[in-house]
C-alpha atoms as a PDB file:
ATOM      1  CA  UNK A   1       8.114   4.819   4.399  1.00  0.00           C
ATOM      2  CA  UNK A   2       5.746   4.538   6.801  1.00  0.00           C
ATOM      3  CA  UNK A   3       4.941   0.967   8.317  1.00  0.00           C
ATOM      4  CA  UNK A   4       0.883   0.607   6.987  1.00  0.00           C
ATOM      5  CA  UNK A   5       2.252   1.224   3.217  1.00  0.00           C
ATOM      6  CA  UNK A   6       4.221  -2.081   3.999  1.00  0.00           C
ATOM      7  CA  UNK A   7       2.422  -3.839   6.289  1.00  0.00           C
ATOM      8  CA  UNK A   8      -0.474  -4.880   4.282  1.00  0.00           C
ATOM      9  CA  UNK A   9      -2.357  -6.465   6.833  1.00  0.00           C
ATOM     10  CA  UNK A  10      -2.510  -3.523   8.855  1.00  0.00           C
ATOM     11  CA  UNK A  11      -3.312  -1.536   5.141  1.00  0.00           C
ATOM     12  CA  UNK A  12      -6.022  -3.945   5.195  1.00  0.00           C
ATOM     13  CA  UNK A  13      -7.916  -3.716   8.600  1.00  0.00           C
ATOM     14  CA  UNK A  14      -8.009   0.169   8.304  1.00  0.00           C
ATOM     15  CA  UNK A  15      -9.800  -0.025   5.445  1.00  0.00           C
ATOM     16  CA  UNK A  16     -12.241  -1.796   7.109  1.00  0.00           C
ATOM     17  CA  UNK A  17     -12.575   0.337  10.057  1.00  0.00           C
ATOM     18  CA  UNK A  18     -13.102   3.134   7.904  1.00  0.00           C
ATOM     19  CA  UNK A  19     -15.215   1.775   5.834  1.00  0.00           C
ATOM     20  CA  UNK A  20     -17.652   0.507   8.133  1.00  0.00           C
ATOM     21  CA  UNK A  21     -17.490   3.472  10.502  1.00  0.00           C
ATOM     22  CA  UNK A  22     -17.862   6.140   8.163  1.00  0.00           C
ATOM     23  CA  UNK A  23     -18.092   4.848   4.052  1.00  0.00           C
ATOM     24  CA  UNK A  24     -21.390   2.796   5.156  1.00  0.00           C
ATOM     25  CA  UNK A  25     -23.414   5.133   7.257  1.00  0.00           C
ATOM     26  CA  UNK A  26     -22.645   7.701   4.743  1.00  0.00           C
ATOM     27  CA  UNK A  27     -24.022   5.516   1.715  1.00  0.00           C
ATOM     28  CA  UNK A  28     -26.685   4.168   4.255  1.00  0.00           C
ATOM     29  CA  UNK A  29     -29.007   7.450   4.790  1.00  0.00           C
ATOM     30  CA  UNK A  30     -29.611   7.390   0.885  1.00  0.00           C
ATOM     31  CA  UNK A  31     -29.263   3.497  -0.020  1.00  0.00           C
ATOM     32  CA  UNK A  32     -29.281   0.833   2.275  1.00  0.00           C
ATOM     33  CA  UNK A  33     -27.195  -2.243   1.367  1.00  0.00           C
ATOM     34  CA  UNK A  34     -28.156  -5.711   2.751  1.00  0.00           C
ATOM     35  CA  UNK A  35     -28.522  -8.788   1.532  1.00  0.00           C
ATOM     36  CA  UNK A  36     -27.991  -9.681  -1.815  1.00  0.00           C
ATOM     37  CA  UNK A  37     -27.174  -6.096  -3.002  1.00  0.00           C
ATOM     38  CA  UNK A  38     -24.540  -6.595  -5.245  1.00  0.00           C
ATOM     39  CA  UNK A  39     -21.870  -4.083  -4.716  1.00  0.00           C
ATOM     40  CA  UNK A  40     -18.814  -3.917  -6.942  1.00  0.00           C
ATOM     41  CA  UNK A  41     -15.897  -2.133  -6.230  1.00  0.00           C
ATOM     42  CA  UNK A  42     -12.863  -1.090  -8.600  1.00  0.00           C
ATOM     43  CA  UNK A  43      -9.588  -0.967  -7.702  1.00  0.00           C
ATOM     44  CA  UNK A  44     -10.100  -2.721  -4.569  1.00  0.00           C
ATOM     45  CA  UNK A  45      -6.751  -3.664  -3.327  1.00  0.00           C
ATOM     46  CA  UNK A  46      -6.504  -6.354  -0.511  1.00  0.00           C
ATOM     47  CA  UNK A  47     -10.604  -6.122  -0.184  1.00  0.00           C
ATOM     48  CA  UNK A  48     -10.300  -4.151   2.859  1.00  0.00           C
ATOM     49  CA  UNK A  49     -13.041  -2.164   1.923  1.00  0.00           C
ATOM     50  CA  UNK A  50     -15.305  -5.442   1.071  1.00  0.00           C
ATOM     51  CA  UNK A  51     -15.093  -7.141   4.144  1.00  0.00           C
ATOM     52  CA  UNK A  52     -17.696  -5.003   6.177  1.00  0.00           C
ATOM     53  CA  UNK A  53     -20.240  -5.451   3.211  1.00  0.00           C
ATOM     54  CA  UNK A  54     -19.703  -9.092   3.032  1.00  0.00           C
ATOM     55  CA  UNK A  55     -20.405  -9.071   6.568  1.00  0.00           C
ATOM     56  CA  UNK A  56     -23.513  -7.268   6.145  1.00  0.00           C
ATOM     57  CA  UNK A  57     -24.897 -10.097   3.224  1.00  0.00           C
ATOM     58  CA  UNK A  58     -23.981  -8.357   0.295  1.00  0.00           C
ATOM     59  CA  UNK A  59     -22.780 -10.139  -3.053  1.00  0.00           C
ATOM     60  CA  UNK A  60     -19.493  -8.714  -3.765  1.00  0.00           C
ATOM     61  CA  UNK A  61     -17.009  -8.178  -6.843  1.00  0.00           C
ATOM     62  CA  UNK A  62     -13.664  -7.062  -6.547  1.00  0.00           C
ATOM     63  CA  UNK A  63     -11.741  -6.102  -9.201  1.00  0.00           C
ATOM     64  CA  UNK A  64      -7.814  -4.855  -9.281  1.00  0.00           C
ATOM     65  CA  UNK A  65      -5.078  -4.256 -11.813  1.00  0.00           C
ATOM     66  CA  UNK A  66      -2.691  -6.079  -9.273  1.00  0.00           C
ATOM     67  CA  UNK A  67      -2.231  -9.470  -9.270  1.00  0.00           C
ATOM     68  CA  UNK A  68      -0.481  -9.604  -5.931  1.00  0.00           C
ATOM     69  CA  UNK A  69      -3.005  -7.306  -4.029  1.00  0.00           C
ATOM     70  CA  UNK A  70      -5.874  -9.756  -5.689  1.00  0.00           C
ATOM     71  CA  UNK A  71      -3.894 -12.363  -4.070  1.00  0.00           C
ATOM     72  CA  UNK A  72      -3.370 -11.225  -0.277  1.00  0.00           C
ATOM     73  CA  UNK A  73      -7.329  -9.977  -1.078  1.00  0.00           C
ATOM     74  CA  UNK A  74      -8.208 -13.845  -1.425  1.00  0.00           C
ATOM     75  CA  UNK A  75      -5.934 -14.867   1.595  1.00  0.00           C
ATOM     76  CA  UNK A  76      -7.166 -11.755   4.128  1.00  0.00           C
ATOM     77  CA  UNK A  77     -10.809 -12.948   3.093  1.00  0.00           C
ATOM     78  CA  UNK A  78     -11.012 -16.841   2.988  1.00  0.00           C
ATOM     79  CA  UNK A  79     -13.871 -17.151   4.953  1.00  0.00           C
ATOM     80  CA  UNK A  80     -16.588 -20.283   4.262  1.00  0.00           C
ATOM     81  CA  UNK A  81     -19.344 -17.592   5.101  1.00  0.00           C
ATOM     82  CA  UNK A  82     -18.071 -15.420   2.370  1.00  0.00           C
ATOM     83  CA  UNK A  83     -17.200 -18.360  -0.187  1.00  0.00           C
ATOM     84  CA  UNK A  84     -20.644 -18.101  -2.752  1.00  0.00           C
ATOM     85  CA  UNK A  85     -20.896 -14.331  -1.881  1.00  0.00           C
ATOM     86  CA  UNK A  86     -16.901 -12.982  -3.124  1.00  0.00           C
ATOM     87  CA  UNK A  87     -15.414 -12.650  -6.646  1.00  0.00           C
ATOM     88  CA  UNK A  88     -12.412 -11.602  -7.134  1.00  0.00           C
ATOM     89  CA  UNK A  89     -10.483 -10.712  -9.856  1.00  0.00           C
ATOM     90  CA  UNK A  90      -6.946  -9.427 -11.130  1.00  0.00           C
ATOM     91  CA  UNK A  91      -7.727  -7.562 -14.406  1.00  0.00           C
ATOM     92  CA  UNK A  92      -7.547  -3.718 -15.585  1.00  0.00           C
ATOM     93  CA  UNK A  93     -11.801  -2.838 -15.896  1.00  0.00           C
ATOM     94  CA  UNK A  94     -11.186  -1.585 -19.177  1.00  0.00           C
ATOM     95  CA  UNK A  95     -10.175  -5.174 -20.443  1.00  0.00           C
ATOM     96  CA  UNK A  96     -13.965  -6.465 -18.895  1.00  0.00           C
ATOM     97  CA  UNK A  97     -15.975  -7.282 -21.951  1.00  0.00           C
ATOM     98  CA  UNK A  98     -19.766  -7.635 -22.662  1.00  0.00           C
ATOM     99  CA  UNK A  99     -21.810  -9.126 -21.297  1.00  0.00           C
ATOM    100  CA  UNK A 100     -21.438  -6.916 -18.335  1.00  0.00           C
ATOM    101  CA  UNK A 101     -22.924  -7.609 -15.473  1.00  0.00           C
ATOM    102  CA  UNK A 102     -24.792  -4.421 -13.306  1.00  0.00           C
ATOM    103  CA  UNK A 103     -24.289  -4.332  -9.975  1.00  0.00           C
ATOM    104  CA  UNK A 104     -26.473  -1.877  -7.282  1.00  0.00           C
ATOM    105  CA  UNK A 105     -23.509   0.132  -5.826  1.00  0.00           C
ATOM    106  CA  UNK A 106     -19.944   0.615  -7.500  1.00  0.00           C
ATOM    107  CA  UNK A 107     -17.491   1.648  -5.105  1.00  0.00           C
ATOM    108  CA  UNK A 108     -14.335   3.712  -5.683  1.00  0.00           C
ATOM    109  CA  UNK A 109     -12.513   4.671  -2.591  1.00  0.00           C
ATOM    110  CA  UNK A 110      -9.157   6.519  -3.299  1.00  0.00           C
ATOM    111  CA  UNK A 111      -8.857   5.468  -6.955  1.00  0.00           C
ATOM    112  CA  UNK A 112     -10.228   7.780  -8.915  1.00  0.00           C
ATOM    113  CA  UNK A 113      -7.465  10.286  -8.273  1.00  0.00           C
ATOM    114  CA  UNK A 114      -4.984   7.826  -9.704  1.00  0.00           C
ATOM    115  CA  UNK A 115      -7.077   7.115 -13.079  1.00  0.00           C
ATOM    116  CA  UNK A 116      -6.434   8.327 -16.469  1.00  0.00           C
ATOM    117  CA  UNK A 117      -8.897  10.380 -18.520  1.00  0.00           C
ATOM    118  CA  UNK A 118     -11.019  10.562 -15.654  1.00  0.00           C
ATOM    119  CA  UNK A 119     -14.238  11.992 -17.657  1.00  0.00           C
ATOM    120  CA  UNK A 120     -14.270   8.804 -20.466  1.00  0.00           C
ATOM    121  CA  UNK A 121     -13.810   6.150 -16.998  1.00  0.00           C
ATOM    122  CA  UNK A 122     -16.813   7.920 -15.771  1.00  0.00           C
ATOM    123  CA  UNK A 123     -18.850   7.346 -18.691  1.00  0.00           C
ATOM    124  CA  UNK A 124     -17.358   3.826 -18.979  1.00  0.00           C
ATOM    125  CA  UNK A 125     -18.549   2.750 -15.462  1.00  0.00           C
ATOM    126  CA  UNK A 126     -22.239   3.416 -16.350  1.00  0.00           C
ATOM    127  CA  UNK A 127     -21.984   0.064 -18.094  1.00  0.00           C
ATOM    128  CA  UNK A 128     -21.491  -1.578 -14.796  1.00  0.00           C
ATOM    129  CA  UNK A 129     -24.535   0.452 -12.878  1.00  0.00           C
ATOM    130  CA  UNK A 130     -27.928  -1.084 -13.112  1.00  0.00           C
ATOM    131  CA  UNK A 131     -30.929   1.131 -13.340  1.00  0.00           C
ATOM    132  CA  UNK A 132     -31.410   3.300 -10.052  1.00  0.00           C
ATOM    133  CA  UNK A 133     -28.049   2.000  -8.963  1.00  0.00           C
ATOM    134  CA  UNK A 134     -25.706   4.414  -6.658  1.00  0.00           C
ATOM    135  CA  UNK A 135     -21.847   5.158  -7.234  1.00  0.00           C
ATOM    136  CA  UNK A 136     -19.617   6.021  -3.949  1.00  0.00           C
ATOM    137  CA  UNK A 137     -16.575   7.401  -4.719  1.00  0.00           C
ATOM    138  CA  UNK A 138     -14.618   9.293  -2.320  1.00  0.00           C
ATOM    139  CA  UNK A 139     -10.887  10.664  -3.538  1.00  0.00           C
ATOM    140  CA  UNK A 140      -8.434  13.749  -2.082  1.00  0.00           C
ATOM    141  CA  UNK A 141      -8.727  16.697  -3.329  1.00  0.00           C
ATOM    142  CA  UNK A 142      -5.483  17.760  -5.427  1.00  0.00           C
ATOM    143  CA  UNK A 143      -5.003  20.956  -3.633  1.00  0.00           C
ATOM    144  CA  UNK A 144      -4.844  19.383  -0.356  1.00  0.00           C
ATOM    145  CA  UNK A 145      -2.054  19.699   1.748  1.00  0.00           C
ATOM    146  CA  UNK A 146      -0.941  15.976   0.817  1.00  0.00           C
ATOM    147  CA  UNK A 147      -3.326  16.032  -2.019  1.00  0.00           C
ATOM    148  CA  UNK A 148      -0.139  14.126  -3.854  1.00  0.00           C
ATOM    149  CA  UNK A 149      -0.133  11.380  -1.675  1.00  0.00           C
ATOM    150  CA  UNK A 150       3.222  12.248  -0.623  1.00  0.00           C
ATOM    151  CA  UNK A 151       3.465  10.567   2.570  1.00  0.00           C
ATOM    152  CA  UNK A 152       4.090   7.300   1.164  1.00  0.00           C
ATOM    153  CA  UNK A 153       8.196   8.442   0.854  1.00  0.00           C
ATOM    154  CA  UNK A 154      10.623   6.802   1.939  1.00  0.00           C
ATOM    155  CA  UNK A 155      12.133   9.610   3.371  1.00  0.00           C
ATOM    156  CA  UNK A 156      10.746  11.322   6.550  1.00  0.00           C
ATOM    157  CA  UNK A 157      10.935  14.425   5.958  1.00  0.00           C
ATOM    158  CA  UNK A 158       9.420  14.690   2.398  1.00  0.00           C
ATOM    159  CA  UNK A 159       6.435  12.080   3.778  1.00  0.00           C
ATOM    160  CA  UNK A 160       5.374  15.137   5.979  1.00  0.00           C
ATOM    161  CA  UNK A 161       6.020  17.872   3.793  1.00  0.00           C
ATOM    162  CA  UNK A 162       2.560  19.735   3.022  1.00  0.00           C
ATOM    163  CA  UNK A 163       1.859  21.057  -0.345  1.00  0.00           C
ATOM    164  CA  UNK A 164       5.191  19.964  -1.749  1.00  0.00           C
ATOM    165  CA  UNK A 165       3.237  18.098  -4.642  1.00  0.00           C
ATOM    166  CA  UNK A 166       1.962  21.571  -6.065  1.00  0.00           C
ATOM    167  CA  UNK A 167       6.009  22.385  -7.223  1.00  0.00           C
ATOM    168  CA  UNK A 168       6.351  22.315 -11.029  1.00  0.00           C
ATOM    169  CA  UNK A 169       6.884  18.091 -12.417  1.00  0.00           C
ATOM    170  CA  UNK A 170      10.507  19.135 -13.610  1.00  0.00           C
ATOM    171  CA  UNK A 171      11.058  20.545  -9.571  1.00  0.00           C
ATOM    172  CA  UNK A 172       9.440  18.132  -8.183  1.00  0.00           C
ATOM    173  CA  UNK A 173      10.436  14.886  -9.871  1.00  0.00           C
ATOM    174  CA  UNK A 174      14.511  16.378  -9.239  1.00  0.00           C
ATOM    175  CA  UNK A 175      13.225  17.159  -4.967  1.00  0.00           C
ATOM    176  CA  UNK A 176      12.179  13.040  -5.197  1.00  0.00           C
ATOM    177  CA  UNK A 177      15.062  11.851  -6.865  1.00  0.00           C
ATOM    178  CA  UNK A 178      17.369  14.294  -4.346  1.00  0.00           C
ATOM    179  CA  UNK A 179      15.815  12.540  -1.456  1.00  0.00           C
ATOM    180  CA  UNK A 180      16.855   9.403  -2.233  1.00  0.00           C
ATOM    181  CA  UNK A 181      13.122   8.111  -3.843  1.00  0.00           C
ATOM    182  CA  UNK A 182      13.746   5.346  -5.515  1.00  0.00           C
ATOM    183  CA  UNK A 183      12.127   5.336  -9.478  1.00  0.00           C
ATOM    184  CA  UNK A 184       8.844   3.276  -8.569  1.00  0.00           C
ATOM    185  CA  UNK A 185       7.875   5.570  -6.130  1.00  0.00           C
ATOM    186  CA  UNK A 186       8.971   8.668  -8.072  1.00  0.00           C
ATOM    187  CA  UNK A 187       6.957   7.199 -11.200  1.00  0.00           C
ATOM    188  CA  UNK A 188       4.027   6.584  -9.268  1.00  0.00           C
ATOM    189  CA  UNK A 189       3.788  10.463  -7.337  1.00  0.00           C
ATOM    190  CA  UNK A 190       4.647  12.166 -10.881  1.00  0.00           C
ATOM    191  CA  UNK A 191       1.268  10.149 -11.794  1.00  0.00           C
ATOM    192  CA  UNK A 192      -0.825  10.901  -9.347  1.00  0.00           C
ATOM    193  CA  UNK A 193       0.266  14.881 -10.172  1.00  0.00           C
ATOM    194  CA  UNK A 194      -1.147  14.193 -13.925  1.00  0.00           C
ATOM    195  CA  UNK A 195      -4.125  12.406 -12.472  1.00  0.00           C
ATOM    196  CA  UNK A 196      -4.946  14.252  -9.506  1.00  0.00           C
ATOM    197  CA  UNK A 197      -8.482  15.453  -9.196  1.00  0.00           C
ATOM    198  CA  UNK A 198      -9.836  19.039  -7.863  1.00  0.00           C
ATOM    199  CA  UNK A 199     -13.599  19.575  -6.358  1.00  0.00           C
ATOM    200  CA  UNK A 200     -14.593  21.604  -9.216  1.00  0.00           C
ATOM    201  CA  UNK A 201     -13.033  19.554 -11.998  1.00  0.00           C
ATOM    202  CA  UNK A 202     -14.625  15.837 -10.300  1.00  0.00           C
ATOM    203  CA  UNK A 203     -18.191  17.922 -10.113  1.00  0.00           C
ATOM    204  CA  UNK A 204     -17.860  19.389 -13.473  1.00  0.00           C
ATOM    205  CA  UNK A 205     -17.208  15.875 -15.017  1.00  0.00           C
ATOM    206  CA  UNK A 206     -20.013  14.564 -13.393  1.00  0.00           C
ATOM    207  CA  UNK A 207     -22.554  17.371 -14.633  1.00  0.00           C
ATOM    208  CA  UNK A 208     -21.174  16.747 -18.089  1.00  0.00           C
ATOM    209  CA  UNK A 209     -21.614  12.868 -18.008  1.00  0.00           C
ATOM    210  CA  UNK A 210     -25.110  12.996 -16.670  1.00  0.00           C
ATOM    211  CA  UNK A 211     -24.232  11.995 -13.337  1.00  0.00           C
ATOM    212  CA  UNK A 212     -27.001  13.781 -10.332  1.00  0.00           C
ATOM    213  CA  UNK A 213     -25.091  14.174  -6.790  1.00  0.00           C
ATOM    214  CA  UNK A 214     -27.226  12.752  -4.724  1.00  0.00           C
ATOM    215  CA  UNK A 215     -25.335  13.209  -1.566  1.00  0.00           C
ATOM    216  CA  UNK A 216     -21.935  14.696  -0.533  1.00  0.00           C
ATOM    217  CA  UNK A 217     -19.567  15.496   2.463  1.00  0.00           C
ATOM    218  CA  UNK A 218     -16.192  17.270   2.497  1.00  0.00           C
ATOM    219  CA  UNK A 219     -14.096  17.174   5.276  1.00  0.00           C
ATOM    220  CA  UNK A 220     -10.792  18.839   6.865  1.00  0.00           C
ATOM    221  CA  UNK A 221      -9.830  15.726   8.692  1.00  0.00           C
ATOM    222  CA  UNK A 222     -10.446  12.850   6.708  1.00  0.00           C
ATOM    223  CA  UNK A 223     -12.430   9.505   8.290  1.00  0.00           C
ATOM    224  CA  UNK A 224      -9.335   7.381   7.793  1.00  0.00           C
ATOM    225  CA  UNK A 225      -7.223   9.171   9.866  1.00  0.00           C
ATOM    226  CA  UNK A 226      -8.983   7.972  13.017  1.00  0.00           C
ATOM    227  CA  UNK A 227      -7.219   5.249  12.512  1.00  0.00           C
ATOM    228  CA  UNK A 228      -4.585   6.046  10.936  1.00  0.00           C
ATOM    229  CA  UNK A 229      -3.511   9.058  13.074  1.00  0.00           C
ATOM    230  CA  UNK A 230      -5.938   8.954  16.349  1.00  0.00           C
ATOM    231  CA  UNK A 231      -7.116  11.828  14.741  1.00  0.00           C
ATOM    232  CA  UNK A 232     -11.136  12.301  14.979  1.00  0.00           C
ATOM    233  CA  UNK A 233     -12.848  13.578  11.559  1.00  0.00           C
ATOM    234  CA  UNK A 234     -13.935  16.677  11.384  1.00  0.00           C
ATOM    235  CA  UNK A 235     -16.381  18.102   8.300  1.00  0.00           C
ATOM    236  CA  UNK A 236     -15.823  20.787   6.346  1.00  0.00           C
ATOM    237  CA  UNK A 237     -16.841  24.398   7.251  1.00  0.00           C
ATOM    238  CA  UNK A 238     -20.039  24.856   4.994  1.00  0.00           C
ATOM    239  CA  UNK A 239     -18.784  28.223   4.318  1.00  0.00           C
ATOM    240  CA  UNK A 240     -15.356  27.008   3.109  1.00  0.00           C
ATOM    241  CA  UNK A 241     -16.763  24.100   1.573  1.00  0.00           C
ATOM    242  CA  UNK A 242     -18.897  26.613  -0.956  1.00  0.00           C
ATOM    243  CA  UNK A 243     -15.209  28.595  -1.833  1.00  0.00           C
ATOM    244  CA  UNK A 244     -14.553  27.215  -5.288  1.00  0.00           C
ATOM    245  CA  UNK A 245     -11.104  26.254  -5.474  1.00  0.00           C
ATOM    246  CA  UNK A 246     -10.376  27.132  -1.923  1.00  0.00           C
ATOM    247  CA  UNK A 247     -11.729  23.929  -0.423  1.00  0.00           C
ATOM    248  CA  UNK A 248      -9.510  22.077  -2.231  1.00  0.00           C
ATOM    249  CA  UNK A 249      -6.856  23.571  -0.436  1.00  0.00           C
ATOM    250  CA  UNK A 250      -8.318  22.507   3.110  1.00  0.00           C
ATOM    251  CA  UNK A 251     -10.363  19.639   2.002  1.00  0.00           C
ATOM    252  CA  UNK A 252      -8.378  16.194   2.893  1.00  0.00           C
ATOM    253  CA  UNK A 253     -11.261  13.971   1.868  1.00  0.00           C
ATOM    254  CA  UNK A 254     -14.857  14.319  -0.723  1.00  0.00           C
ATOM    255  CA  UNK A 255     -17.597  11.476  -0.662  1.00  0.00           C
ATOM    256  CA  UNK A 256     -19.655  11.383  -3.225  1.00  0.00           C
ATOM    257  CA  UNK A 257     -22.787   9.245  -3.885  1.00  0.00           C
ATOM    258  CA  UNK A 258     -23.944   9.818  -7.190  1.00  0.00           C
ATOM    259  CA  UNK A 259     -26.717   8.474  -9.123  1.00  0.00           C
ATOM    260  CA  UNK A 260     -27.478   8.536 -13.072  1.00  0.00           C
ATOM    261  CA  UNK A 261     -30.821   8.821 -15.177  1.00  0.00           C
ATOM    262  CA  UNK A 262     -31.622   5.583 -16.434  1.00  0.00           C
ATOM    263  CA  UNK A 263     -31.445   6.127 -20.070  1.00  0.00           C
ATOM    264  CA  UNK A 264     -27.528   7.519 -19.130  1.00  0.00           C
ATOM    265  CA  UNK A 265     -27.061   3.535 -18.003  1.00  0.00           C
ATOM    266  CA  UNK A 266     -27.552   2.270 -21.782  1.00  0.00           C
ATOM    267  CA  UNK A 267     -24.798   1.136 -24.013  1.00  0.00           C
END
């Protein structure tokens, strides 16, 4: 397994380079944050992602199923500045009850793709969107050479095996298990093949929950492997990127910032 699916610290700190570099200037040209925009983001991990809007005077909610990630999340950001500005908190969203509070941007960064019944969670998270409020979610397409997210094996040589993900579950799940995966890591990729998200499908849920794109990017190299892999981002080929279904095969990253009418936020 490679060392920054372990080393949580060094999880951590990417996702603030990227973020900052890339995830804000994108959400930037069409909605400013500052201070006091209140900025919630699901699925949030160690707060990685938080850190470069806390710096920027934001109010900010995290929210994760994991109790442990909501821990190191408290630890990587105990910082007096950020004390009356941070909540975090270790719960599934779907156990949040009314009154909900409505924040101005919802974040979902690499989550969505790992989410059940995608189309009812997007109709869910309008609870959570105030009026004129923005959603960023970026996820990898399916399709994608590693689309399956499996280069978090153990084993080497799977890690950097493109496509592999796309075999049918019974092949797959026995090319894990022959490997030497152990059964946490095999459940988790067999989920991500259930879950996993495609251009078309993500857009076409968003049409049919009354969702308006309001801005988008695909790209063949995606912003976090700068970091990751001294690799500089690249954007998609506009002509590709309008090839239903083939983007996804070439497409290693979508951003999305998305926007709803205001009688679509009632419930």
């Amino acid at each position: 397994m490679q060392e920054r699916h372990t080393n949580r610290q060094q999880y951590f700190q990417e996702q603030v380079y990227t973020t900052s570099q890339y995830v804000i200037p994108f959400i930037r040209e069409v909605f400013p944050p500052g201070n006091n925009t209140t900025v919630l983001e699901i699925g949030c991990g160690e707060g990685g992602n938080l850190k470069p809007f806390l710096d920027m005077g934001c109010r900010v909610t995290g929210i994760d199923i994991s109790e442990s990630r909501i821990t190191l999340a408290r630890s990587f950001l105990d910082d007096p500045d950020y004390k009356d500005r941070l909540e975090l908190i270790a719960n599934d969203i779907y156990d949040v009850h009314e009154p909900f509070i409505k924040f101005d941007l919802i974040i979902l960064r690499d989550v969505i793709e790992h989410i059940h019944n995608q189309k009812w969670f997007m109709s869910y998270l309008k609870r959570f969107l105030r009026p004129g409020g923005m959603v960023f979610i970026a996820f990898p397409p399916w399709y994608n050479p590693f689309g399956g997210h499996q280069q978090v094996c153990r084993n080497r040589i799977l890690s950097k095996l493109p496509y592999v993900h796309l075999m049918p579950s019974f092949c797959y799940r026995k090319l894990l298990k022959a490997f030497g995966e152990n059964d946490a890591t095999i459940q988790g990729l067999m989920e991500v093949k259930e879950t996993g998200l495609s251009i078309e499908r993500f857009e076409r849920i968003l049409k049919q929950d009354g969702y308006r794109i309001v801005k988008m990017q695909h790209y063949l190299i995606n912003p976090n492997y700068e970091i990751k892999f001294r690799m500089k981002p690249r954007k998609q080929n506009r002509l590709i990127a309008a090839i239903p279904f083939v983007s996804d095969f070439l497409t290693t990253s979508s951003y999305y910032l998305v926007s709803v009418e205001m009688e679509s936020c009632k419930h």
